[in-house]
N, C-alpha and C. Protein backbone atom coordinates (compact mmCIF):
# COMPACT_ATOMS: atom_id res chain seq x y z
N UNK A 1 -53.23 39.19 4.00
CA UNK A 1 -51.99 39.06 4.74
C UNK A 1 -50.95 40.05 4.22
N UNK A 2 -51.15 40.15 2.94
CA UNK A 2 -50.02 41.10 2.05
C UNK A 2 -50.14 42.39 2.40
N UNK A 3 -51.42 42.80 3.08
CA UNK A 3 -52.47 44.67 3.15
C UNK A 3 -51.39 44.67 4.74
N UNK A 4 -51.68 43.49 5.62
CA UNK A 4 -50.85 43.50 6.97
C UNK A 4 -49.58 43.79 7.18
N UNK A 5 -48.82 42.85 6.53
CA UNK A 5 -47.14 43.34 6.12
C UNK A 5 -46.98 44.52 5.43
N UNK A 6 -47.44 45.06 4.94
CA UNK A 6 -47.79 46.18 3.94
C UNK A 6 -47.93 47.55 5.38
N UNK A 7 -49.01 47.42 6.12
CA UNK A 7 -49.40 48.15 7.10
C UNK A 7 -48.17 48.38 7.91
N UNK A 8 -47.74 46.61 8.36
CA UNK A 8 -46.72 46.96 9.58
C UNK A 8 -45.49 47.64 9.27
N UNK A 9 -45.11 47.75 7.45
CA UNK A 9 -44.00 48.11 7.39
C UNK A 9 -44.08 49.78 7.47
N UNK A 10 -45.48 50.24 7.35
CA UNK A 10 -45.80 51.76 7.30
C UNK A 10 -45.81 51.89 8.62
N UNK A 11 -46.28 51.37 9.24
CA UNK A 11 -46.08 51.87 11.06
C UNK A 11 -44.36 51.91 11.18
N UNK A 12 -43.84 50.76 10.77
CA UNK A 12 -42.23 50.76 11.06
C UNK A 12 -41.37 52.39 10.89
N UNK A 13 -42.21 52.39 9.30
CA UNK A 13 -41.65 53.65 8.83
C UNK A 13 -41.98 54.87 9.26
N UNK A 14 -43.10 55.05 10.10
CA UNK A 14 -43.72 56.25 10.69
C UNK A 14 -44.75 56.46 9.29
N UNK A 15 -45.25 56.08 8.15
CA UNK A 15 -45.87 56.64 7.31
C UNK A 15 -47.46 55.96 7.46
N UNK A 16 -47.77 55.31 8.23
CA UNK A 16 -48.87 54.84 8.71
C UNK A 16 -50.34 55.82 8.74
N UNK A 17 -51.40 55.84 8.03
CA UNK A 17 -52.13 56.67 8.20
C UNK A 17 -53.48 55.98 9.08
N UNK A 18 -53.41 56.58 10.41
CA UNK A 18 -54.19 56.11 11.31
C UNK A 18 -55.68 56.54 11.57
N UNK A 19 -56.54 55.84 11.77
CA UNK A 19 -57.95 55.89 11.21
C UNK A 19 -58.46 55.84 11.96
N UNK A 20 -58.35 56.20 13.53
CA UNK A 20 -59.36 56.06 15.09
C UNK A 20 -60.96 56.25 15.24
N UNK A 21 -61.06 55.22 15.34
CA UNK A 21 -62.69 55.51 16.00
C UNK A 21 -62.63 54.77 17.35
N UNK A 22 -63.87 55.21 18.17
CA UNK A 22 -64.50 54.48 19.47
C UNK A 22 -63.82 52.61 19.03
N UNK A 23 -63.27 52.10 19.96
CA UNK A 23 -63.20 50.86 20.38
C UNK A 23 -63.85 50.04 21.18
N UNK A 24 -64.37 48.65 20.63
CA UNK A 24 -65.06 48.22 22.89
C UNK A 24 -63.88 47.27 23.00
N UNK A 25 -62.84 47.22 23.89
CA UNK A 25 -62.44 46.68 24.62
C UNK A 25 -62.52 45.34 25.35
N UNK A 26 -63.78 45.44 25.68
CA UNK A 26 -64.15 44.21 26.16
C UNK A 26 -64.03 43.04 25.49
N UNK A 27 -65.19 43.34 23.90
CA UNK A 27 -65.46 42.75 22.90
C UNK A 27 -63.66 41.94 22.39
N UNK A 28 -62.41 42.80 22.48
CA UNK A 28 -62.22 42.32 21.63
C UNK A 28 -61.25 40.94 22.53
N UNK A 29 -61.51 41.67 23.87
CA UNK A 29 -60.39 40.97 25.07
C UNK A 29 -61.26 39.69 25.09
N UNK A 30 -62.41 39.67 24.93
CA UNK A 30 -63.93 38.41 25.09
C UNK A 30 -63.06 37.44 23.76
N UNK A 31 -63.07 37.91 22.58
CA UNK A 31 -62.53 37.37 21.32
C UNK A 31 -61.23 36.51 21.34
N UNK A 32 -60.37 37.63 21.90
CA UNK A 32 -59.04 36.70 22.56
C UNK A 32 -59.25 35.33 23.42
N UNK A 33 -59.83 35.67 24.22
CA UNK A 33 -59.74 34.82 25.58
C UNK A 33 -60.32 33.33 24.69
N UNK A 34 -61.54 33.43 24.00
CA UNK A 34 -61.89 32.38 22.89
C UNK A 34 -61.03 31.69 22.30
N UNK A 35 -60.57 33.01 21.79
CA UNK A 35 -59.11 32.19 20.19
C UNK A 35 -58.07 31.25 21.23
N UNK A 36 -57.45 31.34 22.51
CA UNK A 36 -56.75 31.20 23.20
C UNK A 36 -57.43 29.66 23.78
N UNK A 37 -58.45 29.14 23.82
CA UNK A 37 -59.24 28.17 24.60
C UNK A 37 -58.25 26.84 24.34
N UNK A 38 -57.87 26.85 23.31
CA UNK A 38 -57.09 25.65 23.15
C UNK A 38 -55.43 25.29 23.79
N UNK A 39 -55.03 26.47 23.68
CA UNK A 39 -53.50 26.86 25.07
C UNK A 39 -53.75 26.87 25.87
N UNK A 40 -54.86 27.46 26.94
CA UNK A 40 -55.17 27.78 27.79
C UNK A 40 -55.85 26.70 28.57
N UNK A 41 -56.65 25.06 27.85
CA UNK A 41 -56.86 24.16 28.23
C UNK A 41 -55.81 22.98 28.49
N UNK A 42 -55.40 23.32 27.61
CA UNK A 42 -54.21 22.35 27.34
C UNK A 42 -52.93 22.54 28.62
N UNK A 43 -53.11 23.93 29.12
CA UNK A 43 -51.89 24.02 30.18
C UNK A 43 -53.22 24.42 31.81
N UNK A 44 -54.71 24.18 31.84
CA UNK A 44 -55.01 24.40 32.62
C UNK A 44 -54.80 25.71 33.21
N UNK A 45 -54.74 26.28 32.48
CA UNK A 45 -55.12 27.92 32.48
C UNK A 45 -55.87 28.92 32.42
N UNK A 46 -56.31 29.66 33.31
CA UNK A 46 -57.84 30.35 33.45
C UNK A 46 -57.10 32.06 33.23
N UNK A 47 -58.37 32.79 31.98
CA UNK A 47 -57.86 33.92 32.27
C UNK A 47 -59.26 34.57 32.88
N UNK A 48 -58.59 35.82 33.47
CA UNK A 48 -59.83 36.14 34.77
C UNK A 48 -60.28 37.69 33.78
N UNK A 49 -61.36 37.99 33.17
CA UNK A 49 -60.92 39.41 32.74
C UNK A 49 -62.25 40.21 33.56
N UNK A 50 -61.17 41.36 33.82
CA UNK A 50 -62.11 42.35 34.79
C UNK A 50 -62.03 44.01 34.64
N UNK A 51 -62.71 44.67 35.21
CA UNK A 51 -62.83 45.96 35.27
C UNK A 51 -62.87 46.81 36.12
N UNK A 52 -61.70 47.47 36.21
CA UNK A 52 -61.31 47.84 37.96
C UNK A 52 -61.33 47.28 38.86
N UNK A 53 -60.53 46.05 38.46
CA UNK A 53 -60.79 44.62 39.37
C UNK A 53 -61.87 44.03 39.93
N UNK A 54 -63.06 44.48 39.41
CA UNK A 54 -64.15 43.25 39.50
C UNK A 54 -64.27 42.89 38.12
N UNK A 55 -65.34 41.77 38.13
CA UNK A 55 -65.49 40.89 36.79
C UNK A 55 -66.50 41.48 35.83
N UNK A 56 -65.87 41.01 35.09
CA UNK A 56 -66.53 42.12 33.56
C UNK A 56 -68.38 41.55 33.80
N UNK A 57 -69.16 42.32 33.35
CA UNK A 57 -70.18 41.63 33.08
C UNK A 57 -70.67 41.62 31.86
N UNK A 58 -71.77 40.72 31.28
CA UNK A 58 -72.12 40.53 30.14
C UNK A 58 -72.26 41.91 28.79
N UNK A 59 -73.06 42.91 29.85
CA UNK A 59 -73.55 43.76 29.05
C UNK A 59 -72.30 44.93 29.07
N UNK A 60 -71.14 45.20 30.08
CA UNK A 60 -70.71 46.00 29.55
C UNK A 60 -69.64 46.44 28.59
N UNK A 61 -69.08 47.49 28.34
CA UNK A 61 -68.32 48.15 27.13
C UNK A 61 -67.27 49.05 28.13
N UNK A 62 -66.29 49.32 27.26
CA UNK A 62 -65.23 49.99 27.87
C UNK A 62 -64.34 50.24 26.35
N UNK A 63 -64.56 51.97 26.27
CA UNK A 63 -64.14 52.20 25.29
C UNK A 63 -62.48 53.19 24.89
N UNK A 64 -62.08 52.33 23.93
CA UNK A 64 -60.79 52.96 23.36
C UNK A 64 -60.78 53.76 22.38
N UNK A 65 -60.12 54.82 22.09
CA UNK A 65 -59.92 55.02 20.32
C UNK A 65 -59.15 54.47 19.51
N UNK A 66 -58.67 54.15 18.61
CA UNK A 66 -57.42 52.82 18.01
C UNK A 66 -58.41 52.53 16.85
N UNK A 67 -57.71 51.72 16.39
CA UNK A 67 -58.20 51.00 15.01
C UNK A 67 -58.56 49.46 15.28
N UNK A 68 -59.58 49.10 15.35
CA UNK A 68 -59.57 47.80 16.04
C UNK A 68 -58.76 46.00 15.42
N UNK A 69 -58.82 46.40 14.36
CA UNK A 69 -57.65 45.59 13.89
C UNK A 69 -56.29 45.92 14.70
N UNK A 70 -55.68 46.55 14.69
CA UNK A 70 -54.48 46.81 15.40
C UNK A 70 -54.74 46.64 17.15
N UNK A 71 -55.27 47.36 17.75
CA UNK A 71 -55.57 46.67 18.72
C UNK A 71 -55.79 44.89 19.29
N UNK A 72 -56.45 44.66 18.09
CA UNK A 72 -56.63 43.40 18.54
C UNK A 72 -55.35 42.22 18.23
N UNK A 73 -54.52 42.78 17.48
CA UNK A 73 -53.22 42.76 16.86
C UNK A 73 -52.46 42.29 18.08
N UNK A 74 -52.43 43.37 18.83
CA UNK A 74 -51.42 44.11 19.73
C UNK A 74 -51.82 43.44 20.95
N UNK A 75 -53.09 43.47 21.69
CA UNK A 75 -53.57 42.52 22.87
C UNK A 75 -53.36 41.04 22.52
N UNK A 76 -53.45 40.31 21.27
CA UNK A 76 -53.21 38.80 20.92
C UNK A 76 -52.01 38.82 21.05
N UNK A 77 -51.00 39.34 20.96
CA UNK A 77 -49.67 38.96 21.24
C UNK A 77 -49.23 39.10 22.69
N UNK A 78 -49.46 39.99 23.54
CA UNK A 78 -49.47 39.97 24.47
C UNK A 78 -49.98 39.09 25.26
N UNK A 79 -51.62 38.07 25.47
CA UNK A 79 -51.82 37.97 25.93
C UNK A 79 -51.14 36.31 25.50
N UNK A 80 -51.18 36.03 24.23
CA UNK A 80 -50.62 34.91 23.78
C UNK A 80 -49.09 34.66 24.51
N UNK A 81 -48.29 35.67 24.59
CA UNK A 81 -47.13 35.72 25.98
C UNK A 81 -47.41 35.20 27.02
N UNK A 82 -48.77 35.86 27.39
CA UNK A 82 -48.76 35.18 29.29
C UNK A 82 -49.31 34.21 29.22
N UNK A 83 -49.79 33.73 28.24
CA UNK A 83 -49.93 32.37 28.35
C UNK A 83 -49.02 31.21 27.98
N UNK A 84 -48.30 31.32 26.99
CA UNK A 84 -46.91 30.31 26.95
C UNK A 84 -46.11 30.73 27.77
N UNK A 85 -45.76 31.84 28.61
CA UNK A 85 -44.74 32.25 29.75
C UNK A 85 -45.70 31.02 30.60
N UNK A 86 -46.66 31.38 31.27
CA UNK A 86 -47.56 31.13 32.65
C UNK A 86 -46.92 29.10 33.01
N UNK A 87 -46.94 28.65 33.63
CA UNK A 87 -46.63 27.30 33.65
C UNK A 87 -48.26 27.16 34.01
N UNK A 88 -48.31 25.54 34.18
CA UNK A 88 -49.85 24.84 33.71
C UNK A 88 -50.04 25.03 35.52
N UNK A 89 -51.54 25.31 35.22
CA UNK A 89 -51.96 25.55 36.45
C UNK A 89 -52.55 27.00 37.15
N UNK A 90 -51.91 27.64 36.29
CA UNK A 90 -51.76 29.23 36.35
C UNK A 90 -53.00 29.93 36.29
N UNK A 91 -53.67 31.52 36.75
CA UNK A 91 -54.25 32.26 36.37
C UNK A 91 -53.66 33.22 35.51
N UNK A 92 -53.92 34.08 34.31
CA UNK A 92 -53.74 35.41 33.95
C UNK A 92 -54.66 36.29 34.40
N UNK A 93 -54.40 37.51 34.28
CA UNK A 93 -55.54 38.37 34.85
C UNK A 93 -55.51 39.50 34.03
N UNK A 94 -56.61 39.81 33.38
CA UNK A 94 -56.93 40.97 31.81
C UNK A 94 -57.87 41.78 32.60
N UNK A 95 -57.11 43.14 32.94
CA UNK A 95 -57.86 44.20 34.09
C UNK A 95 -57.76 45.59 33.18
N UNK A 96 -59.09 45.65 33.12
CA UNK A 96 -59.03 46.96 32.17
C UNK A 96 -59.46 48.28 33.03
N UNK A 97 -58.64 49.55 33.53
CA UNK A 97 -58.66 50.14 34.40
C UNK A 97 -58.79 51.98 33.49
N UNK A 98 -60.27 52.44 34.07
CA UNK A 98 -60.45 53.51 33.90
C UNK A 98 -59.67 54.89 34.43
N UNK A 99 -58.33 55.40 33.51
CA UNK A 99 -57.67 56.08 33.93
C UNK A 99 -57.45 58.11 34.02
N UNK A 100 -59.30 58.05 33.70
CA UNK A 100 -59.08 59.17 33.44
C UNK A 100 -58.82 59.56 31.64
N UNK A 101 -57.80 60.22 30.81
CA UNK A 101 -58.04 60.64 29.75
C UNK A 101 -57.68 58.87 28.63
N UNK A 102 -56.96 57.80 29.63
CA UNK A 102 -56.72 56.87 29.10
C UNK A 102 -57.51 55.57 29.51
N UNK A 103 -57.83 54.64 29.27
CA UNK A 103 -57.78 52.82 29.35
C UNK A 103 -56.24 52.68 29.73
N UNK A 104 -56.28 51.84 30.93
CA UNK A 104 -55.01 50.84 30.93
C UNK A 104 -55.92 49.70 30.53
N UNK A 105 -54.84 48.67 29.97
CA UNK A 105 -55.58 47.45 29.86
C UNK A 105 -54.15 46.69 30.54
N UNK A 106 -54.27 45.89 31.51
CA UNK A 106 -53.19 45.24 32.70
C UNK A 106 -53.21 43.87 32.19
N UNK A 107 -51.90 43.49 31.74
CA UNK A 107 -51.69 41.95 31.47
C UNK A 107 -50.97 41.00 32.61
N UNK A 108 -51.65 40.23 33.49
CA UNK A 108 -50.79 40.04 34.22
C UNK A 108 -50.71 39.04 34.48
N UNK A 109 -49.54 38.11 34.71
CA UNK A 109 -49.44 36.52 34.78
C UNK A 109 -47.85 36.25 35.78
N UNK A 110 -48.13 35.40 36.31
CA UNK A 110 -47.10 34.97 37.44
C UNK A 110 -45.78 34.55 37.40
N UNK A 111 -45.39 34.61 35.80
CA UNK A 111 -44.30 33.88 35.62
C UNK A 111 -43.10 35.81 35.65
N UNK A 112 -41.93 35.38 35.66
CA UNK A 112 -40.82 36.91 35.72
C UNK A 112 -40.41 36.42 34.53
N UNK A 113 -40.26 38.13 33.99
CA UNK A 113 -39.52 38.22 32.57
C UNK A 113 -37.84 37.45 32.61
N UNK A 114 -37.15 36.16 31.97
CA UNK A 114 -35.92 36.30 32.35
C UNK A 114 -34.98 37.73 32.27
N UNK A 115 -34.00 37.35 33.60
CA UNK A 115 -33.25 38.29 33.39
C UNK A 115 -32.11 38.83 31.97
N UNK A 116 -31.86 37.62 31.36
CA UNK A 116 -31.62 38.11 30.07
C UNK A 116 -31.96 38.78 29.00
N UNK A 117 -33.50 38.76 28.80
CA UNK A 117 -34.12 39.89 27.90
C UNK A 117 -35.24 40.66 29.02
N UNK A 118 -34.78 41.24 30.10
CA UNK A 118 -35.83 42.44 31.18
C UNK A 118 -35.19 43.65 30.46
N UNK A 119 -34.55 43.62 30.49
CA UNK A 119 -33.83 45.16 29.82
C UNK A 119 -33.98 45.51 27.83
N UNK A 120 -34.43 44.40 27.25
CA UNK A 120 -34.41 44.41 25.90
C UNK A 120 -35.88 43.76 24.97
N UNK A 121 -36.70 43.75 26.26
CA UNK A 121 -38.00 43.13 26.37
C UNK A 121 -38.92 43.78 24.93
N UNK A 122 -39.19 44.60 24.42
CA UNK A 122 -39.64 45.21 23.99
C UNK A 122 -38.62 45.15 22.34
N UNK A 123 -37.56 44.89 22.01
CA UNK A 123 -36.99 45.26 21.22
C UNK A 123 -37.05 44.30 20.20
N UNK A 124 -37.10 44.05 18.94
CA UNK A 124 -37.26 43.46 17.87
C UNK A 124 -36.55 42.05 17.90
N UNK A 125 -36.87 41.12 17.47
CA UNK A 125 -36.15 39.53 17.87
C UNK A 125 -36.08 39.43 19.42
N UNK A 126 -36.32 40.11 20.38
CA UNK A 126 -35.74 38.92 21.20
C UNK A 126 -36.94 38.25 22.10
N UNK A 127 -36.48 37.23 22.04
CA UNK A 127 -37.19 36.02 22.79
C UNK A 127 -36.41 34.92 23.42
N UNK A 128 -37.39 34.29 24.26
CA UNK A 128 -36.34 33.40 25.56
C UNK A 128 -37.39 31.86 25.14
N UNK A 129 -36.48 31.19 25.12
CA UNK A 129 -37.26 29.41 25.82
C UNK A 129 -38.04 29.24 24.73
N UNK A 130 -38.66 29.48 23.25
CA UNK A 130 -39.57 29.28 22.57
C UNK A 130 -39.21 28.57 21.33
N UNK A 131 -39.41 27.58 20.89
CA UNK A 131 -39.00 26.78 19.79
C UNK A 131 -38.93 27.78 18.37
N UNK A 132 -40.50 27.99 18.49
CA UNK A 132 -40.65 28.65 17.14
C UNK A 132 -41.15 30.09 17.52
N UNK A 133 -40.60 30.91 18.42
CA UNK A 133 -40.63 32.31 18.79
C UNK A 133 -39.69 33.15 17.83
N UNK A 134 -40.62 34.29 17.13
CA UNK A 134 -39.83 35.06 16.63
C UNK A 134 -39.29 36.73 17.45
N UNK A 135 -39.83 36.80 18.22
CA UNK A 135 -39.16 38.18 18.56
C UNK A 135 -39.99 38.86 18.24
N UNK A 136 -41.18 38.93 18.14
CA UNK A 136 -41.47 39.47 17.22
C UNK A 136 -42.83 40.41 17.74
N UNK A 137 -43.64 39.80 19.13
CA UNK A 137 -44.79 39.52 19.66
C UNK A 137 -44.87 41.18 20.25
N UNK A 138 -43.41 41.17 21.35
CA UNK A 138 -43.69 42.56 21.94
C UNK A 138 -43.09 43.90 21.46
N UNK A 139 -42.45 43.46 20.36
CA UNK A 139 -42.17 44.62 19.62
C UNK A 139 -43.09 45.28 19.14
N UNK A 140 -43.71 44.44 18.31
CA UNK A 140 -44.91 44.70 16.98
C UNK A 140 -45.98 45.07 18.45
N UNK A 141 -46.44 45.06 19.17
CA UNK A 141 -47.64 45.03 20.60
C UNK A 141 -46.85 46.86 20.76
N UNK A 142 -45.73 46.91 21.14
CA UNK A 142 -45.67 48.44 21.83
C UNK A 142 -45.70 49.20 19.83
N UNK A 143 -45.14 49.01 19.04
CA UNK A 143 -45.89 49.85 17.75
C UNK A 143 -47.01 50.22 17.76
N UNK A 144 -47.66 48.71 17.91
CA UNK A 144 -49.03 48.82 17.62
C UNK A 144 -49.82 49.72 18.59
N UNK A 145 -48.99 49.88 19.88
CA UNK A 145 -49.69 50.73 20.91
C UNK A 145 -49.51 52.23 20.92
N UNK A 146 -48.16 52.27 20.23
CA UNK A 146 -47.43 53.73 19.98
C UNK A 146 -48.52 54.49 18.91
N UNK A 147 -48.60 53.85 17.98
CA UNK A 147 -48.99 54.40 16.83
C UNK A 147 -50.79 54.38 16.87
N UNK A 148 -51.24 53.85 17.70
CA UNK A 148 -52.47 54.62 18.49
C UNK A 148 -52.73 55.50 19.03
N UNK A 149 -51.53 56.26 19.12
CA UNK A 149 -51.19 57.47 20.99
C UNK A 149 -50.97 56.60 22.08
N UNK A 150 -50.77 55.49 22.26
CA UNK A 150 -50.48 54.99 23.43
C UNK A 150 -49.33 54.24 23.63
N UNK A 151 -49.27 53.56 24.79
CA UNK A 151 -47.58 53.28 25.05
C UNK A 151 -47.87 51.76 26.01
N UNK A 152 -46.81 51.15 26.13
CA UNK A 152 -47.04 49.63 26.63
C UNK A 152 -46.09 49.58 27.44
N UNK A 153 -46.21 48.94 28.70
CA UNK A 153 -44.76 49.54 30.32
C UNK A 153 -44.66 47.48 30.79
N UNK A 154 -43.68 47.66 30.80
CA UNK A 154 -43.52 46.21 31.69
C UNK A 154 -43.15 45.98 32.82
N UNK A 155 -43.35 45.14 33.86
CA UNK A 155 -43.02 45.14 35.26
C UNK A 155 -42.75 43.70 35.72
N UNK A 156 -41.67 43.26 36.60
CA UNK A 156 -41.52 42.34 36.36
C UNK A 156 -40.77 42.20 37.67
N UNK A 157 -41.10 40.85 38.36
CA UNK A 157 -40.27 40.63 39.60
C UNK A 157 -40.27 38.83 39.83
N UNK A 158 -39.84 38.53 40.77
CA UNK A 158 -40.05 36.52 40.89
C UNK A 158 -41.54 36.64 42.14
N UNK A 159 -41.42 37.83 42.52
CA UNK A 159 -42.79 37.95 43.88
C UNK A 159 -44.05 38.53 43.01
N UNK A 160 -43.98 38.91 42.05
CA UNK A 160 -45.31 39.22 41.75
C UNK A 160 -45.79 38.79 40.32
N UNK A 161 -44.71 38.24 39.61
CA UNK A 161 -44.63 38.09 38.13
C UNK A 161 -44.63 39.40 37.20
N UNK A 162 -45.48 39.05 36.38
CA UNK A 162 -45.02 39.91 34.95
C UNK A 162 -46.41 40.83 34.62
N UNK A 163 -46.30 42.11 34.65
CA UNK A 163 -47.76 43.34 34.21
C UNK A 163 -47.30 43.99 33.13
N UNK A 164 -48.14 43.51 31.78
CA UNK A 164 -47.68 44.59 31.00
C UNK A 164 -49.34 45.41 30.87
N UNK A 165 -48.58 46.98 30.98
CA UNK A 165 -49.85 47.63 30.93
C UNK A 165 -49.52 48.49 29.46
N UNK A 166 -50.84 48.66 29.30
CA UNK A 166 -50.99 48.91 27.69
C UNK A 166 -51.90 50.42 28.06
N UNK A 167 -51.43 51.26 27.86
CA UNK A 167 -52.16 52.62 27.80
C UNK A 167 -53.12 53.16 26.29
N UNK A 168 -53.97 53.30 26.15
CA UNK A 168 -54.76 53.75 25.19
C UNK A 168 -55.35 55.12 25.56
N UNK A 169 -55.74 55.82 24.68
CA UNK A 169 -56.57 56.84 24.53
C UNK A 169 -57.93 57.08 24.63
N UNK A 170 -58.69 57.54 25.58
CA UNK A 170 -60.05 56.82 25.25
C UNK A 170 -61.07 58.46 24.08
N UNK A 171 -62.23 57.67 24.02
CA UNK A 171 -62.50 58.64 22.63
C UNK A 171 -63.37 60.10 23.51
């Protein structure tokens, strides 16, 4: 835990020495969706994960460059968002889209960013409606995406809900 805080404060600082190899994607979005079984039952919540909008299948891979600790860092917070945002009942949808020199990986869930933090979404502390929310989720998620080569975009309306897309590098 100490090597982690240790890490995040070197990404903070820009002194981070980044270690990229091939990623699978799938693998680690498969891992999430697991760790998540217990939120995600509990509010009757299905996440759908797919690949160029059809459904992933068993055998395949979809590859990033990144460090897969950090990645998997960076997608758990995110996706852990659309699921305490989502109200019970809900789908998310984890769409990993072949973009040419990048992976998008598309987070998308039905609930709208409030209008009080849409403009500050991304910035250190802030958080809406969460008892024990630190601020902390989509900050540390766009670092973690920056300091891969990639970048994290949010979109947000009451007609379509909330897409955060996560750009990666592929190898």
């Amino acid at each position: 835990m100490i090597d982690s805080y240790l890490d995040f404060y070197k990404i903070e600082s820009g002194s981070y020495d980044l270690k990229p190899v091939p990623i699978d994607l799938v693998s680690i979005i498969n891992e999430l969706v697991e760790d998540l079984k217990t939120s995600t039952s509990h509010k009757n919540i299905t996440i759908e994960t797919l690949a160029d909008s059809s459904p992933i299948t068993p055998d395949q891979t979809i590859t990033a460059t990144g460090e897969e600790a950090l990645c998997h860092s960076m997608l758990s917070n995110l996706m852990k968002n659309a699921v305490e945002a989502s109200e019970p009942n809900n789908t998310i949808r984890v769409n990993l889209v072949d973009g040419g020199a990048n992976v998008s990986i598309q987070i998308c869930n039905p609930a709208e960013v409030p209008e009080d933090i849409k403009q500050r979404f991304f910035e250190k502390y802030v958080t809406h409606g969460k008892d024990k929310g630190t601020g902390l989720g989509t900050y540390s998620a766009k670092l973690l995406a920056e300091v891969q080569g990639g970048a994290v975009f949010m979109e947000t309306s009451a007609a379509s809900g909330t897409k955060l897309t996560v750009q990666m590098p592929k190898p």
